[in-house]
Structures are given as structure tokens and as C-alpha cells.
C-alpha atoms as a PDB file:
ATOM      1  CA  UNK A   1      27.649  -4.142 -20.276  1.00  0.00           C
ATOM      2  CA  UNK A   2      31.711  -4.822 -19.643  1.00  0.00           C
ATOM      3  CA  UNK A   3      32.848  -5.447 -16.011  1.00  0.00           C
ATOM      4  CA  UNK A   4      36.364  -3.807 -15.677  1.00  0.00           C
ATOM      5  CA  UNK A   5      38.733  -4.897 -12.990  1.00  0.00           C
ATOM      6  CA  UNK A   6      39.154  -2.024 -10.359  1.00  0.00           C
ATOM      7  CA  UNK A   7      42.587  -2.297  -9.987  1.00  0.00           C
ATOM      8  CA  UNK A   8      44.214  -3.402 -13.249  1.00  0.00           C
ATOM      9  CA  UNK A   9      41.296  -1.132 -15.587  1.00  0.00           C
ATOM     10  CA  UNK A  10      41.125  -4.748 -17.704  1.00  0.00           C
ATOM     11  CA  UNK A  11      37.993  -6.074 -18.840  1.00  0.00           C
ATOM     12  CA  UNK A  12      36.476  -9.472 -16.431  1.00  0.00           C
ATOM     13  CA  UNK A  13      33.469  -9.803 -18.661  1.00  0.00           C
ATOM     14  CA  UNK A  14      31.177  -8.188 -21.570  1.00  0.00           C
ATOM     15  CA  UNK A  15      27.515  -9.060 -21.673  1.00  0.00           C
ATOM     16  CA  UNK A  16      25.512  -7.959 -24.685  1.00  0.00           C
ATOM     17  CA  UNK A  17      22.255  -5.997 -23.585  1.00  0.00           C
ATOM     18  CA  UNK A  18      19.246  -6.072 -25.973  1.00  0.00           C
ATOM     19  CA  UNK A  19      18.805  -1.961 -24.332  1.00  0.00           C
ATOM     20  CA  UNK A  20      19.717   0.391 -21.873  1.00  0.00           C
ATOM     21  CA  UNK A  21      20.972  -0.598 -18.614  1.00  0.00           C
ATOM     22  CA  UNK A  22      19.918   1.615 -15.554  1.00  0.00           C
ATOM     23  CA  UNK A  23      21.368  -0.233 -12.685  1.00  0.00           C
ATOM     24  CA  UNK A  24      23.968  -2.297 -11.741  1.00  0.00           C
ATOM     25  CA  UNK A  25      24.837  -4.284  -8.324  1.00  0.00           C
ATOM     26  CA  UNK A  26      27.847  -6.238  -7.370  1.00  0.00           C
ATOM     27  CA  UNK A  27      27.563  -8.777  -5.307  1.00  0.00           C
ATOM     28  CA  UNK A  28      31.068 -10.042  -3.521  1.00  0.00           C
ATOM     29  CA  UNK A  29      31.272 -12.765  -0.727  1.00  0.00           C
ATOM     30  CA  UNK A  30      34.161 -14.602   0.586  1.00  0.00           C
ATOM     31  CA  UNK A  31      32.449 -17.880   0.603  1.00  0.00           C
ATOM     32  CA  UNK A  32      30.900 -17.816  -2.959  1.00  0.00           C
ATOM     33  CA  UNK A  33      31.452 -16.186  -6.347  1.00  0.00           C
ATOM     34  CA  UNK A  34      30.891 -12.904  -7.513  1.00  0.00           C
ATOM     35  CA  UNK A  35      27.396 -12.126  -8.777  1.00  0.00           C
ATOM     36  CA  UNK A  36      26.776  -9.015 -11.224  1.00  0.00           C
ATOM     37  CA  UNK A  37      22.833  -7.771 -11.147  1.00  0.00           C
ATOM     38  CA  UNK A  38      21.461  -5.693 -14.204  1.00  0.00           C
ATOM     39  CA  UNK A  39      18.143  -4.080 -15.637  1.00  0.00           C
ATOM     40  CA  UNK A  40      17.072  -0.825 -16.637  1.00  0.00           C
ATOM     41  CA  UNK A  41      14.871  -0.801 -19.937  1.00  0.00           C
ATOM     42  CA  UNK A  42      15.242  -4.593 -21.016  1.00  0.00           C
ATOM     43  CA  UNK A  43      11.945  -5.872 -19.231  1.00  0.00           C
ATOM     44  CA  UNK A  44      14.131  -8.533 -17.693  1.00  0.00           C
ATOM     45  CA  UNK A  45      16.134  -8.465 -14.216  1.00  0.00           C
ATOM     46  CA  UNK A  46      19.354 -10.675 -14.681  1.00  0.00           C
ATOM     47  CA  UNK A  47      21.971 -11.922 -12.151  1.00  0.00           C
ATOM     48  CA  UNK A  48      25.420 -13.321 -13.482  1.00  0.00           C
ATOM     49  CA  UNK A  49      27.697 -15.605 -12.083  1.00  0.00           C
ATOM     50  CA  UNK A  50      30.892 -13.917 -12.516  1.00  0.00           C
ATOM     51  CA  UNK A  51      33.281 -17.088 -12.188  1.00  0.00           C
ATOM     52  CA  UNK A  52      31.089 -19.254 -14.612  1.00  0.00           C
ATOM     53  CA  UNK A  53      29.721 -16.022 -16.639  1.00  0.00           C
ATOM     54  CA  UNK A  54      26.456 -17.818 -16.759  1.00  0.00           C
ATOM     55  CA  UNK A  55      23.068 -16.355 -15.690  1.00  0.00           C
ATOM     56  CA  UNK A  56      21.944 -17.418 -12.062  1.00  0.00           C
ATOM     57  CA  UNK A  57      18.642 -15.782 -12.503  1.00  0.00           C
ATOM     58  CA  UNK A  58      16.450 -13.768 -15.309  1.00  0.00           C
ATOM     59  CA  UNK A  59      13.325 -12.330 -13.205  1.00  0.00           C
ATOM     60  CA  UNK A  60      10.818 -10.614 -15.864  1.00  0.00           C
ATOM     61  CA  UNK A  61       9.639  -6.970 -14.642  1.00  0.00           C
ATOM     62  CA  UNK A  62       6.724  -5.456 -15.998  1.00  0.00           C
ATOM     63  CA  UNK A  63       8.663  -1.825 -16.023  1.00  0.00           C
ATOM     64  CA  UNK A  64      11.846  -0.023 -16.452  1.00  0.00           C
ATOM     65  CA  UNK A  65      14.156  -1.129 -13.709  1.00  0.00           C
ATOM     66  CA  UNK A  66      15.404   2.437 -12.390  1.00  0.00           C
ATOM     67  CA  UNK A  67      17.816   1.455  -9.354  1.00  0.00           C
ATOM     68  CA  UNK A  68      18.900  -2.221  -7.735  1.00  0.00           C
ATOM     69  CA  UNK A  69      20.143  -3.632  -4.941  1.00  0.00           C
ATOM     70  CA  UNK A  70      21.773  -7.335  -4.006  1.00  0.00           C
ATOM     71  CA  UNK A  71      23.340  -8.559  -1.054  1.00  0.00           C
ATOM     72  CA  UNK A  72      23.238 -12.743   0.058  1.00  0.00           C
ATOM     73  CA  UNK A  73      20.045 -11.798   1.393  1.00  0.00           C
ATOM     74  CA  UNK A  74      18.194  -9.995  -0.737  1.00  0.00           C
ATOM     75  CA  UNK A  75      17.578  -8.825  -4.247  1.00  0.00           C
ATOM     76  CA  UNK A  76      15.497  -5.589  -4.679  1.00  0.00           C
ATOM     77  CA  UNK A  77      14.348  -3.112  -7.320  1.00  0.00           C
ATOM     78  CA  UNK A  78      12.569  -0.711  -8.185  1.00  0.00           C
ATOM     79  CA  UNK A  79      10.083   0.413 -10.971  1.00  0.00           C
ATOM     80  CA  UNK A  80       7.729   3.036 -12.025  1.00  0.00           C
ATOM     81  CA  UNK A  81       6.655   3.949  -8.209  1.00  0.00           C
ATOM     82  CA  UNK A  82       7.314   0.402  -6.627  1.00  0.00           C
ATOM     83  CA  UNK A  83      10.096  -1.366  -5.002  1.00  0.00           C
ATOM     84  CA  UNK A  84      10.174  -5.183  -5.016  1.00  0.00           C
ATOM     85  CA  UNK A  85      11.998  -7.337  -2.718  1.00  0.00           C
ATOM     86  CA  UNK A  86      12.616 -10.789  -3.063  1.00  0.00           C
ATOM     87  CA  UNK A  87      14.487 -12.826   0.227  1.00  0.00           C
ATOM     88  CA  UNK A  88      13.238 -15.021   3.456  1.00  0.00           C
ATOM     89  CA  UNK A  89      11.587 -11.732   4.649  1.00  0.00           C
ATOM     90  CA  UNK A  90       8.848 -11.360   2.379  1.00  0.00           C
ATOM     91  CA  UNK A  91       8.406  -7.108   2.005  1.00  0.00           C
ATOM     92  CA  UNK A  92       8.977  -6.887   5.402  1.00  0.00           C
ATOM     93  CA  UNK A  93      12.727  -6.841   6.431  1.00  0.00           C
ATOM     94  CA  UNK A  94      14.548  -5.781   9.646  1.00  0.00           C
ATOM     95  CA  UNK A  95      18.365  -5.811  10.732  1.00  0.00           C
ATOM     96  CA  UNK A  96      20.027  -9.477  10.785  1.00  0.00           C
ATOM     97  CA  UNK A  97      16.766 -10.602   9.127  1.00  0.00           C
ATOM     98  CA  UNK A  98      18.004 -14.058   6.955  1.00  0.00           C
ATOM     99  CA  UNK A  99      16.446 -14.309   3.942  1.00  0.00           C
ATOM    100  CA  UNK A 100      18.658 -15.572   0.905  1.00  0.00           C
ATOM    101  CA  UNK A 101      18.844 -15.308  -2.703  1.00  0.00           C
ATOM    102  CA  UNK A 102      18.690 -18.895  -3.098  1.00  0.00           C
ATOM    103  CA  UNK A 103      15.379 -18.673  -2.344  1.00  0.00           C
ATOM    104  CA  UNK A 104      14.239 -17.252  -5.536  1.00  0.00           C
ATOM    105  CA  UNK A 105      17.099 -18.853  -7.803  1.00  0.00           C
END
């Protein structure tokens, strides 16, 4: 995987995948660092810090990971014909819900 900067085309980052990615998720706050979220057929869901280039979290996943989604509340995915969501809400979310990602890192 290599993380290119938008605006300048140069490269912020290369991560070496043992197989194919699927998905990827960018996840940008204000208040915190950039996280990068990856899977696809690498039976592992990673999250990486983007200032320290370290991994925040490395979920296994029984399946391909076809599609992704982070955001400072939530990290979900989806597999075979399941989608898994991790955050404060549990599988059931709703608008201004709070769950975090800290929760499962």
C-alpha cells in the first residue's frame, strides 16, 4: 500500500501487504492524527497511525474484507454477507450516537 499526498502526488507512507488490499479508509481529525484503515484478502484488519506510521490496531477477520469504513466513532466492515461494527453503540447505531474507536484499541 503507498499513501500519496493529494496535493503534491508525493509519497506520505508505503506499507508492505502480505496480499491484496480491498479497502481503504482515511481517517482525518483536527484534534488527532491521521489514521489509514486496510484489509481485503490478508485475514487481518489494520489501522495506522499516520504521524508515528505505527499500527494502532490489527483486528483478525475470519473473511475477505470487501469494503471499510472509519470515522472517531466507529470502525466497520464487511465480509462474505456480514457487516461488523465496532464503537460505544454496539450493532445498533443512530445519528450523534458516541461510540469511539478507543474503545476497541
Amino acid at each position: 500500500v503507498v499513501v500519496l499526498n493529494g496535493a503534491t502526488g508525493m509519497q506520505m507512507l508505503r506499507v508492505a501487504c502480505p496480499g491484496v488490499v480491498w479497502s481503504l479508509a482515511l481517517l482525518s481529525q483536527p484534534q488527532s492524527s491521521a489514521k489509514l484503515a486496510y484489509g481485503g484478502e490478508l485475514q487481518m484488519l489494520t489501522v495506522i497511525d499516520l504521524s508515528t506510521h505505527k499500527d494502532v490496531l490489527q483486528l483478525p477477520v475470519p473473511e475477505t474484507i470487501y469494503d471499510l469504513c472509519i470515522s472517531a466513532e466507529a470502525l466497520i466492515y464487511t465480509n462474505g454477507r456480514r457487516a461488523t461494527a465496532y464503537g460505544k453503540g454496539g450493532v445498533h447505531c443512530s445519528w450523534q450516537d458516541q461510540p469511539s474507536l478507543n474503545v476497541i484499541t
